[in-house]
C-alpha atoms as a PDB file:
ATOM      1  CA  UNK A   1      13.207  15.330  29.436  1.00  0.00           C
ATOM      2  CA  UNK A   2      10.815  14.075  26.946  1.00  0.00           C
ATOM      3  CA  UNK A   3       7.412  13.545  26.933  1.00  0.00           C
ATOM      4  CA  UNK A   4       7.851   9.883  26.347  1.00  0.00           C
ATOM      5  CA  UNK A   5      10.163   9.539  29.079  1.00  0.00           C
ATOM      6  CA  UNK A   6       7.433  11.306  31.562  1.00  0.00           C
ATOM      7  CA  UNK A   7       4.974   8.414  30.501  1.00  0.00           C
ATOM      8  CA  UNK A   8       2.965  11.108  29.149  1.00  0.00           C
ATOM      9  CA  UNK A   9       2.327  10.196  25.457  1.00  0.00           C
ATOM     10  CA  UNK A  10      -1.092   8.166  25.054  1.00  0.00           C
ATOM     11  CA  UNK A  11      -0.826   5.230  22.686  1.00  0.00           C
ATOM     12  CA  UNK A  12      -2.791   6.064  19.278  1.00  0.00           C
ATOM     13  CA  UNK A  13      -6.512   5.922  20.053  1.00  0.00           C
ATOM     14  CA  UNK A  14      -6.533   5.115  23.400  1.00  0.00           C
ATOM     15  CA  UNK A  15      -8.509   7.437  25.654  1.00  0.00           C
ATOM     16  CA  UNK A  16      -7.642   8.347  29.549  1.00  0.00           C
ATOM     17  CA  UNK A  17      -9.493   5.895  31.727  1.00  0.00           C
ATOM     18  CA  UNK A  18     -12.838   6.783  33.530  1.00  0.00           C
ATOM     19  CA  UNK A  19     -15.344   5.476  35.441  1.00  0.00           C
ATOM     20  CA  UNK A  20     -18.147   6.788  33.550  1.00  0.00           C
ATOM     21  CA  UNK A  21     -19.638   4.196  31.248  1.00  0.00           C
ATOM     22  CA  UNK A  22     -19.903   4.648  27.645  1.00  0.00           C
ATOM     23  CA  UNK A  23     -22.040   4.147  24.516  1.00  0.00           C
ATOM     24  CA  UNK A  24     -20.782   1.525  21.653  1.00  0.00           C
ATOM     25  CA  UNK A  25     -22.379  -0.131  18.710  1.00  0.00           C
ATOM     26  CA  UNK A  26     -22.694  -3.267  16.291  1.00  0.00           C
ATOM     27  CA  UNK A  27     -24.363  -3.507  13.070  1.00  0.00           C
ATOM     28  CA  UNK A  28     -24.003  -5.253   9.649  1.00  0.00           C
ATOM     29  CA  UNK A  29     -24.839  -9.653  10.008  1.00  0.00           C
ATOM     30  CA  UNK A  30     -25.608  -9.340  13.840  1.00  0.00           C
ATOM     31  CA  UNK A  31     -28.662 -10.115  15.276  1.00  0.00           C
ATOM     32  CA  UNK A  32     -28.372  -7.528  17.963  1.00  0.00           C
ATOM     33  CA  UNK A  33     -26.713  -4.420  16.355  1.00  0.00           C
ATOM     34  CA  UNK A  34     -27.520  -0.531  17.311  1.00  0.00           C
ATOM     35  CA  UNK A  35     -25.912   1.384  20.445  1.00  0.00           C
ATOM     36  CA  UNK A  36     -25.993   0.102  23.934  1.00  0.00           C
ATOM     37  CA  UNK A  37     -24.401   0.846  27.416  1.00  0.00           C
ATOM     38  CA  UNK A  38     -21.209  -0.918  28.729  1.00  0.00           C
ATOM     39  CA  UNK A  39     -19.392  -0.470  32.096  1.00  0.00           C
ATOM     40  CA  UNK A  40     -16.188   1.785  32.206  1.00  0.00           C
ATOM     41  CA  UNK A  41     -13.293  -0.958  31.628  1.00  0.00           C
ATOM     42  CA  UNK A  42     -15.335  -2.895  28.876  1.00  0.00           C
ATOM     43  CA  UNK A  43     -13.576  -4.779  26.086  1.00  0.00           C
ATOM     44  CA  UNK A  44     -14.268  -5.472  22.309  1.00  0.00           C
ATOM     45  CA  UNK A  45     -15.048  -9.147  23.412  1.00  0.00           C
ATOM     46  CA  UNK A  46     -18.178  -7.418  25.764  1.00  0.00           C
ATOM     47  CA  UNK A  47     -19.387  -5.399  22.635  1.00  0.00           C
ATOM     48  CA  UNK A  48     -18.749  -8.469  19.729  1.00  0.00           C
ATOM     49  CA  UNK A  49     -20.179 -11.329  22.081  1.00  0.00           C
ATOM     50  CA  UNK A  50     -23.476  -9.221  22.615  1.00  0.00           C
ATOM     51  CA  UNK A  51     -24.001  -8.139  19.339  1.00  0.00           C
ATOM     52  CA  UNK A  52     -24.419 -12.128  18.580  1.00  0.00           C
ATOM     53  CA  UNK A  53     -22.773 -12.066  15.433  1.00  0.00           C
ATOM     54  CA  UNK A  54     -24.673 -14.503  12.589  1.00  0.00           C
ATOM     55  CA  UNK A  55     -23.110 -17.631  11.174  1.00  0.00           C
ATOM     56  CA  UNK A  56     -22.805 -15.869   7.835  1.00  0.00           C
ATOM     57  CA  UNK A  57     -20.850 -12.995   8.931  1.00  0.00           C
ATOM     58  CA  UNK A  58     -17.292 -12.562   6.997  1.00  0.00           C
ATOM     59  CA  UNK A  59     -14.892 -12.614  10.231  1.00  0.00           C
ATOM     60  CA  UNK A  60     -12.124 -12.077   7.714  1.00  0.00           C
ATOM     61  CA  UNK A  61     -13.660  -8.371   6.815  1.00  0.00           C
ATOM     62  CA  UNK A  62     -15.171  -7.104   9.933  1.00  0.00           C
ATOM     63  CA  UNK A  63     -14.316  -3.500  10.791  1.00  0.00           C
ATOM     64  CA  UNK A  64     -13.729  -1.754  14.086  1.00  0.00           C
ATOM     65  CA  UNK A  65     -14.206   1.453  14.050  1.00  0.00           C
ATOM     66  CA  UNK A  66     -13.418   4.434  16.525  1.00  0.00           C
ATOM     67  CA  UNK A  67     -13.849   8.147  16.277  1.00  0.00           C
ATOM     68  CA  UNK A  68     -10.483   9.491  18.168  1.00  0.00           C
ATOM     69  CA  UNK A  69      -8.649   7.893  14.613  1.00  0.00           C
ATOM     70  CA  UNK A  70     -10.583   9.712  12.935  1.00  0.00           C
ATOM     71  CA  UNK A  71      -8.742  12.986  12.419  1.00  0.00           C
ATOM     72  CA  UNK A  72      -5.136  11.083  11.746  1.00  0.00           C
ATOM     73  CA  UNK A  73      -7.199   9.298   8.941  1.00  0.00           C
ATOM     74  CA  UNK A  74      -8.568  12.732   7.826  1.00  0.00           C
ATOM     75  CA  UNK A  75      -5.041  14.032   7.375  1.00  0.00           C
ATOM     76  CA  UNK A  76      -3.478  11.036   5.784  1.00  0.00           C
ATOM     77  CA  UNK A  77      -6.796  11.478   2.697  1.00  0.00           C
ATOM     78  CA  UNK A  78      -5.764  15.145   3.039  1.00  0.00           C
ATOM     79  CA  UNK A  79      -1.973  14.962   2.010  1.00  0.00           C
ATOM     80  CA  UNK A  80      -2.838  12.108  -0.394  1.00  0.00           C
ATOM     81  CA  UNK A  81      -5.832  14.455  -2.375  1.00  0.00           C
ATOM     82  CA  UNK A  82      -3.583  17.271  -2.352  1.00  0.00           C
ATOM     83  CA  UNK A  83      -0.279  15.139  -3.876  1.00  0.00           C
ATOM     84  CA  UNK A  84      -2.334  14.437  -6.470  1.00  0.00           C
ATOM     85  CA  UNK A  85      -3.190  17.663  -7.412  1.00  0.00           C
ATOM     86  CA  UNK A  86       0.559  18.522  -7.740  1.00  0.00           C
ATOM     87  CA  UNK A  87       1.322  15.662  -9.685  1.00  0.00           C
ATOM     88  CA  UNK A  88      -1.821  16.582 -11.853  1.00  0.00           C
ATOM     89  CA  UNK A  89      -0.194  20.090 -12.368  1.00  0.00           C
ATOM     90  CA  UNK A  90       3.334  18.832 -12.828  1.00  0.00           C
ATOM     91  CA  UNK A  91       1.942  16.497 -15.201  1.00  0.00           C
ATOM     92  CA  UNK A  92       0.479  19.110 -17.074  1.00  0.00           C
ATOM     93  CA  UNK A  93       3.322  21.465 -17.391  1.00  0.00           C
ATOM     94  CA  UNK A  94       5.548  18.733 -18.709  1.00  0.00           C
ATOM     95  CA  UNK A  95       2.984  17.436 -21.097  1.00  0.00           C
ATOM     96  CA  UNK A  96       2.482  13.969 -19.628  1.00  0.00           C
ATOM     97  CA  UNK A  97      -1.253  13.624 -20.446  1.00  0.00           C
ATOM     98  CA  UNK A  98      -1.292  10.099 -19.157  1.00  0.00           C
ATOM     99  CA  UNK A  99      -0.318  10.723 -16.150  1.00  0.00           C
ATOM    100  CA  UNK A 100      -2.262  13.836 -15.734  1.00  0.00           C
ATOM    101  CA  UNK A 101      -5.224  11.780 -16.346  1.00  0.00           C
ATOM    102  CA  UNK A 102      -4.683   9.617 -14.417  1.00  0.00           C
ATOM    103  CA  UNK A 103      -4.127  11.221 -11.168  1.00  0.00           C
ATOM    104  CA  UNK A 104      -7.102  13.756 -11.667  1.00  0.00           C
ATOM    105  CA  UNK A 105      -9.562  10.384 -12.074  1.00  0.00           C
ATOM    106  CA  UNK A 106      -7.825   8.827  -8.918  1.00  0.00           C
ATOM    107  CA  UNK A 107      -7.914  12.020  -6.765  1.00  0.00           C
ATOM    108  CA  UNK A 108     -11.751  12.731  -8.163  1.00  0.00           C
ATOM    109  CA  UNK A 109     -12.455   9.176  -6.591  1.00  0.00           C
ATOM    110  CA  UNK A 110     -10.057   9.305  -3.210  1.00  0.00           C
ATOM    111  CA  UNK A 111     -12.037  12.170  -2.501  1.00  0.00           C
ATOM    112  CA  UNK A 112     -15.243  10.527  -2.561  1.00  0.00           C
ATOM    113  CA  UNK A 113     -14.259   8.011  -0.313  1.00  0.00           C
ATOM    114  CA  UNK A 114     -15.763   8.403   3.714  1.00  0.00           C
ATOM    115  CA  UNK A 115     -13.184   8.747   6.368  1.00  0.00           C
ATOM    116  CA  UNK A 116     -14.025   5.994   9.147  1.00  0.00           C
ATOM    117  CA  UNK A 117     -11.907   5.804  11.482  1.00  0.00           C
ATOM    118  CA  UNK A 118     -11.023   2.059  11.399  1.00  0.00           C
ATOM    119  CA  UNK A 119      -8.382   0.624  13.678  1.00  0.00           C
ATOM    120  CA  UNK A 120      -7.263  -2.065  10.853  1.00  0.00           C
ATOM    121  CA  UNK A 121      -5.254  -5.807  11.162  1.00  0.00           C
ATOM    122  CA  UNK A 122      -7.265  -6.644  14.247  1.00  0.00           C
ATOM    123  CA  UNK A 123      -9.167 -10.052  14.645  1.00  0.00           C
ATOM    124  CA  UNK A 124     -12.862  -9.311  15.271  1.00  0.00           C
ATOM    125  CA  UNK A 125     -14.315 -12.720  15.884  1.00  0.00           C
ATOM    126  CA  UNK A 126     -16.265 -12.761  19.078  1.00  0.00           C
ATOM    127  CA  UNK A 127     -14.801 -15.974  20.490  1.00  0.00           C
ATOM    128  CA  UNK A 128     -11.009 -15.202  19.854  1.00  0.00           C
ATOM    129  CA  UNK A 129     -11.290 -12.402  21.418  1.00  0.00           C
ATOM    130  CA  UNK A 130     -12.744 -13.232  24.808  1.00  0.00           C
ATOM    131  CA  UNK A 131      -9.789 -16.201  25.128  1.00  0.00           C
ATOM    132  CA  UNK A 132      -6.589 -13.637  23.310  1.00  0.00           C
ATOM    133  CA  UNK A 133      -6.053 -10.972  25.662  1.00  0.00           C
ATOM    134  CA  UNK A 134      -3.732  -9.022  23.146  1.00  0.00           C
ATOM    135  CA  UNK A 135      -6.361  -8.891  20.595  1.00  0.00           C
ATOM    136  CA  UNK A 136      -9.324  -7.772  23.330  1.00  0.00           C
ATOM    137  CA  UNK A 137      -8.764  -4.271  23.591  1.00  0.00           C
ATOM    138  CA  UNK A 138     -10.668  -1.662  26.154  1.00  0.00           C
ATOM    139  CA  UNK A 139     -13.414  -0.035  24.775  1.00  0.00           C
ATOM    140  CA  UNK A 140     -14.456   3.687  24.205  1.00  0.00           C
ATOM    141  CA  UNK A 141     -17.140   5.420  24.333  1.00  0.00           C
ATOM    142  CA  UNK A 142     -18.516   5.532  20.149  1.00  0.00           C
ATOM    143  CA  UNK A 143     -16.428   2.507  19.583  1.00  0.00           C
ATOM    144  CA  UNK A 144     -18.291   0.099  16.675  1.00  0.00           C
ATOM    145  CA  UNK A 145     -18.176  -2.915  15.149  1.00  0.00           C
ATOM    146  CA  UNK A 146     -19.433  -3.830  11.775  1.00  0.00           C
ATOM    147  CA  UNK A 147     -19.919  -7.547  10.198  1.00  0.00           C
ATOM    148  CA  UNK A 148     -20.080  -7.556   6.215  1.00  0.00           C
ATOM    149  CA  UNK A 149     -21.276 -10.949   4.823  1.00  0.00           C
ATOM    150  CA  UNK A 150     -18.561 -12.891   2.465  1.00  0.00           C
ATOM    151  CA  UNK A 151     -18.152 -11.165  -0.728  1.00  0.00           C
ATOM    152  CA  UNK A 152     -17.092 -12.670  -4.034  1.00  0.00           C
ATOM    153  CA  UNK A 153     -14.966  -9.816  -5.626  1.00  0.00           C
ATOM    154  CA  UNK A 154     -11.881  -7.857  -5.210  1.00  0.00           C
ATOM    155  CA  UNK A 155     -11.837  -4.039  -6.480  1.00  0.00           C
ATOM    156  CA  UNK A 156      -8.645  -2.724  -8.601  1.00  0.00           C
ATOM    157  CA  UNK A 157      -8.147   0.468  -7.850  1.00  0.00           C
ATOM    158  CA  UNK A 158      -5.248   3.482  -8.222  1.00  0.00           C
ATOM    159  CA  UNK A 159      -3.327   3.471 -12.092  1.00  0.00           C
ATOM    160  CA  UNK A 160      -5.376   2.017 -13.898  1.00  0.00           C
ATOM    161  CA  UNK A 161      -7.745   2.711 -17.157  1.00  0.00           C
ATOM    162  CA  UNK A 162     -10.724   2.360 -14.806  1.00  0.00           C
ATOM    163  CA  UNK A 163     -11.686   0.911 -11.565  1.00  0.00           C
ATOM    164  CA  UNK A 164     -12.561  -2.640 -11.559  1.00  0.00           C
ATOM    165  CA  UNK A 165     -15.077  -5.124  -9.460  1.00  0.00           C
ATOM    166  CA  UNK A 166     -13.547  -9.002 -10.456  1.00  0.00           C
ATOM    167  CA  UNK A 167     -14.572 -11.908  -9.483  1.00  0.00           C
ATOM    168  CA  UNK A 168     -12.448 -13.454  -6.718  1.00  0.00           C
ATOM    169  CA  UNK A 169     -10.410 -16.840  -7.930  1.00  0.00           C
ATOM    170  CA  UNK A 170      -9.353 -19.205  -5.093  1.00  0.00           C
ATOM    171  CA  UNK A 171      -5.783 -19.264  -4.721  1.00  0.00           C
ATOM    172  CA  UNK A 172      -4.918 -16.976  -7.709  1.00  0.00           C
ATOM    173  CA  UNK A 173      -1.833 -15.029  -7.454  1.00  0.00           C
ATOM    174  CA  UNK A 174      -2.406 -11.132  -6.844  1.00  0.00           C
ATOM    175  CA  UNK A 175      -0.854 -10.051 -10.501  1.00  0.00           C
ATOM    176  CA  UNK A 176      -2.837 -12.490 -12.293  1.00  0.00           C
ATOM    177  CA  UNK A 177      -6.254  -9.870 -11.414  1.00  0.00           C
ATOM    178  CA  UNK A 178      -4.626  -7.601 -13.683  1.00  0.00           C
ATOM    179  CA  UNK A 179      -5.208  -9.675 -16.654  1.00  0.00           C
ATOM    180  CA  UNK A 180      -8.803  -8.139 -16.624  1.00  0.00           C
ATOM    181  CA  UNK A 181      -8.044  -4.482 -14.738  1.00  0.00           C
ATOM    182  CA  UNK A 182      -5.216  -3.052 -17.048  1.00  0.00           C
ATOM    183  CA  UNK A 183      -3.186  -0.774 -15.547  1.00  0.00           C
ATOM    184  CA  UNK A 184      -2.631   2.680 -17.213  1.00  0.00           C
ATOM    185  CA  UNK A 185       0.222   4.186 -18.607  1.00  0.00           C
ATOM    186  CA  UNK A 186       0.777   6.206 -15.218  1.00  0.00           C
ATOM    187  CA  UNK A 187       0.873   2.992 -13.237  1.00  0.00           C
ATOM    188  CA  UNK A 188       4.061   1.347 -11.637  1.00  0.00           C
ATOM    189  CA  UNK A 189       5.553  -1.081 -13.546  1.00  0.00           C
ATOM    190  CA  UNK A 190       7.171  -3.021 -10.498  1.00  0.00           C
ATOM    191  CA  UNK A 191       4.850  -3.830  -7.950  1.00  0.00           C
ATOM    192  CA  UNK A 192       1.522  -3.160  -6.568  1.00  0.00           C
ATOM    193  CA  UNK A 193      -0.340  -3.369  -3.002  1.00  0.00           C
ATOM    194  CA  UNK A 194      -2.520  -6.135  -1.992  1.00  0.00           C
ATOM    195  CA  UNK A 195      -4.720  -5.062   0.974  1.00  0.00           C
ATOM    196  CA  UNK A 196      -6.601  -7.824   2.518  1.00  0.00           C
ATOM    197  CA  UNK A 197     -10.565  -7.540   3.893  1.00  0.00           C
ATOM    198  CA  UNK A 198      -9.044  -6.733   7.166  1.00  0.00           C
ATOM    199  CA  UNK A 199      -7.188  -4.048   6.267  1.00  0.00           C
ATOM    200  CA  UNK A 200      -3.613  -5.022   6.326  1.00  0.00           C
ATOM    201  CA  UNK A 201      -1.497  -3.817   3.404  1.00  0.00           C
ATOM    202  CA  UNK A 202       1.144  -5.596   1.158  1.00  0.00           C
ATOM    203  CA  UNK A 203       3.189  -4.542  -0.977  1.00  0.00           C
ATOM    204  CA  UNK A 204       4.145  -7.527  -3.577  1.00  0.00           C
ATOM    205  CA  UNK A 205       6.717  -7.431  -6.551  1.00  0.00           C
ATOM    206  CA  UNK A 206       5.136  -8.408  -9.759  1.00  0.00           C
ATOM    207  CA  UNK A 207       8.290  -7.133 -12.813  1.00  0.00           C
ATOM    208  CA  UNK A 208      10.040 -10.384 -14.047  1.00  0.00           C
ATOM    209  CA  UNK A 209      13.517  -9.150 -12.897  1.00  0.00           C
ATOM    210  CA  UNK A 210      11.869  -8.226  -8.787  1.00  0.00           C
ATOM    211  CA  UNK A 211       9.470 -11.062  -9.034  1.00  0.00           C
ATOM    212  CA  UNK A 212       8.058 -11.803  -4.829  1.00  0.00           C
ATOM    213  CA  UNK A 213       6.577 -15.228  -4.143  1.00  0.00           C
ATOM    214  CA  UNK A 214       1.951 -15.428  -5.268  1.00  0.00           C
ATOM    215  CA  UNK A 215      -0.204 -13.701  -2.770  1.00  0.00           C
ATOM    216  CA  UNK A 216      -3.011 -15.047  -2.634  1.00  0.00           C
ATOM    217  CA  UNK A 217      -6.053 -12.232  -2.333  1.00  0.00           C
ATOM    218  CA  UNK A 218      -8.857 -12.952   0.054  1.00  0.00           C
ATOM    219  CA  UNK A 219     -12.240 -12.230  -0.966  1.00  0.00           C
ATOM    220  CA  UNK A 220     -13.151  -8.384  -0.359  1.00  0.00           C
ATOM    221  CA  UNK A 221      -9.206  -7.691  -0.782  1.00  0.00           C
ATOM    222  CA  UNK A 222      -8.663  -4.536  -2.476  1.00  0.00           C
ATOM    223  CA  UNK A 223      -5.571  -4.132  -5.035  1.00  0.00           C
ATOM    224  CA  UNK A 224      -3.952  -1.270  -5.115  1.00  0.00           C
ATOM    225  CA  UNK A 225      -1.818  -0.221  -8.381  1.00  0.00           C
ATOM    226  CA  UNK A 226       0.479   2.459  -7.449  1.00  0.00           C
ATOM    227  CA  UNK A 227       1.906   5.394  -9.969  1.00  0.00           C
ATOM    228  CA  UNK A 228       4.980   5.255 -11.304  1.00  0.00           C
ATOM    229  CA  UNK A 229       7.464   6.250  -8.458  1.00  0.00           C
ATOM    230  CA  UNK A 230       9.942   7.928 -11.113  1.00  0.00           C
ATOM    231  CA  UNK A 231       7.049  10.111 -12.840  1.00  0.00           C
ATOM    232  CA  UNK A 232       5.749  11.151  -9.460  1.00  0.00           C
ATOM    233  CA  UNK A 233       9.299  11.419  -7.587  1.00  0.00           C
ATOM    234  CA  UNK A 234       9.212  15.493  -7.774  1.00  0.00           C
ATOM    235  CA  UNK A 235       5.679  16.216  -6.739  1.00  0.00           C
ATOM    236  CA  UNK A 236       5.603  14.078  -3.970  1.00  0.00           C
ATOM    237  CA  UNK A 237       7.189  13.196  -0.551  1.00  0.00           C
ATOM    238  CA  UNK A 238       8.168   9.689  -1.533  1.00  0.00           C
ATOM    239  CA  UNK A 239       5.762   7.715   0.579  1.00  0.00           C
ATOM    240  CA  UNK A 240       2.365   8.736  -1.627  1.00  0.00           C
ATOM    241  CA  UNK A 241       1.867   5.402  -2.912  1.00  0.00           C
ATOM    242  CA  UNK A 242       2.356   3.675   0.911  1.00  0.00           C
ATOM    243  CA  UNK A 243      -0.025   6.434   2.051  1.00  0.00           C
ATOM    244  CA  UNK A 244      -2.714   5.720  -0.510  1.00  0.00           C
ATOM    245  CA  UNK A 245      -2.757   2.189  -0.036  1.00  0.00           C
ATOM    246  CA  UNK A 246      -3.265   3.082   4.068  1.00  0.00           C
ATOM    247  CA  UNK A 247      -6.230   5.299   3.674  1.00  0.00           C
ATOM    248  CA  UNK A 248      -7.527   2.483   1.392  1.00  0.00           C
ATOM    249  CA  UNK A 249      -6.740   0.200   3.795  1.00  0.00           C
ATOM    250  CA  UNK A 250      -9.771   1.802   6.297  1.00  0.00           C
ATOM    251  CA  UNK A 251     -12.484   1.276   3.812  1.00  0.00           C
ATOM    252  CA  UNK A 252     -14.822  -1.062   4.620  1.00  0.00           C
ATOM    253  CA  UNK A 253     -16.990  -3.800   2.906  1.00  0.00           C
ATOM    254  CA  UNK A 254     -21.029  -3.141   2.895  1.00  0.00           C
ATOM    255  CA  UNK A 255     -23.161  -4.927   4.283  1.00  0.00           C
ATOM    256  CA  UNK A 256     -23.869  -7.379   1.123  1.00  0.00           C
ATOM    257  CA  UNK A 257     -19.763  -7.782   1.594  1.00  0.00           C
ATOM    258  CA  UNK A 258     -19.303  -5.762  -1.614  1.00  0.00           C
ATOM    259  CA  UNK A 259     -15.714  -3.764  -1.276  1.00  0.00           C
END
């Protein structure tokens, strides 16, 4: 008999119950941020109403954040920093200098990036939560929320001839913020991965002959422009590309609202 069938496998970041009560934060645009004490059985709607959220707080990019995803996250940047390597080194050996290049800039900065431990796609403002009981999950102990304010740009990141900061254009289709982020010769021709401020990942068709349907990219959205699945199709597992945009996906905004 299985595990699963004993009832004995713990859903992804949820913790045994306790009695004991347990520390949990706020900061960013709150007016009552830094660590405080909540009862054992607390939910997110305790820890978001208290921190009294202000008015200018981006709902659409708040963050929560707990340590026990942590380590899952830490293996996902892992496997992705490593790929990269081998598709560095493959490059190299088959004399594909663009794509070479290209993967040693984007594994130079993947590796710079922090490992946070957001729980992402989850709706963080204070009020929804206290009436959606789906949403309002129990708390544990080093659980945080963070409020960004509302940026006004969307990063460009993966393969392409440089990372980019661009201004964000009211409904303006995904694709279109290539215009002034070229992609690189390493980069995917077909598609690329929109991943919205709160952390929920896309992918979106952009080739004439695959073409999906405008997405239009919230401010604080990241997109991400994969490498060219053929090119990479020997050094990798075949998810890299899904993987990269997920560890992207747990970045968050600063406090400003900057991505």
């Amino acid at each position: 008999m299985t595990l699963v069938a004993l009832g004995l496998v713990a859903v992804a970041g949820m913790a045994p119950a306790t009695d004991a009560p347990l520390t949990a934060s706020a900061a960013g645009a709150v007016r009552q941020g830094g660590p405080a004490t909540y009862p054992a059985g607390s939910r997110l709607s305790a820890l978001a109403l208290a921190a009294r959220v202000e008015p200018d707080a981006y709902l659409a990019g708040a963050a929560w954040l707990r340590p026990s995803l942590k380590e899952a996250q830490l293996r996902l940047k892992a496997g992705v920093v490593f790929e990269l390597g081998v598709v560095r080194m493959d490059a190299i050996s088959k004399g594909d200098e663009a794509l070479g290049l290209a993967a040693a800039a984007f594994q130079s900065w993947m590796s710079s990036l922090p490992v946070t431990g957001r729980r992402t796609s989850v709706a963080l403002d204070p009020d929804q939560l206290e009436v959606s009981p789906p949403d309002n999950w129990p708390l544990q102990d080093g659980d945080a929320l963070f409020y960004p304010r509302r940026p006004s740009q969307v990063r460009i990141v993966g393969a392409v001839e440089k990372p980019c900061r661009v201004p964000q254009v009211g409904m303006q289709d995904a694709r279109r913020y290539l215009a002034s982020c070229p992609p690189s010769a390493a980069a995917d021709p077909d598609m690329i991965f929109v991943i919205q401020p709160d952390g929920s990942v896309f992918p979106q068709n952009i080739a004439a002959w695959n073409r999906d349907k405008p997405r239009v990219v919230a401010p604080g959205a990241w997109i991400y422009v994969p490498f060219d699945r053929k090119r990479i199709a020997a050094s990798t597992d075949g998810h890299f590309n899904d993987d990269a945009a997920a560890f992207i996906s747990t970045q968050l905004l600063d406090e400003r609202g900057a991505p």
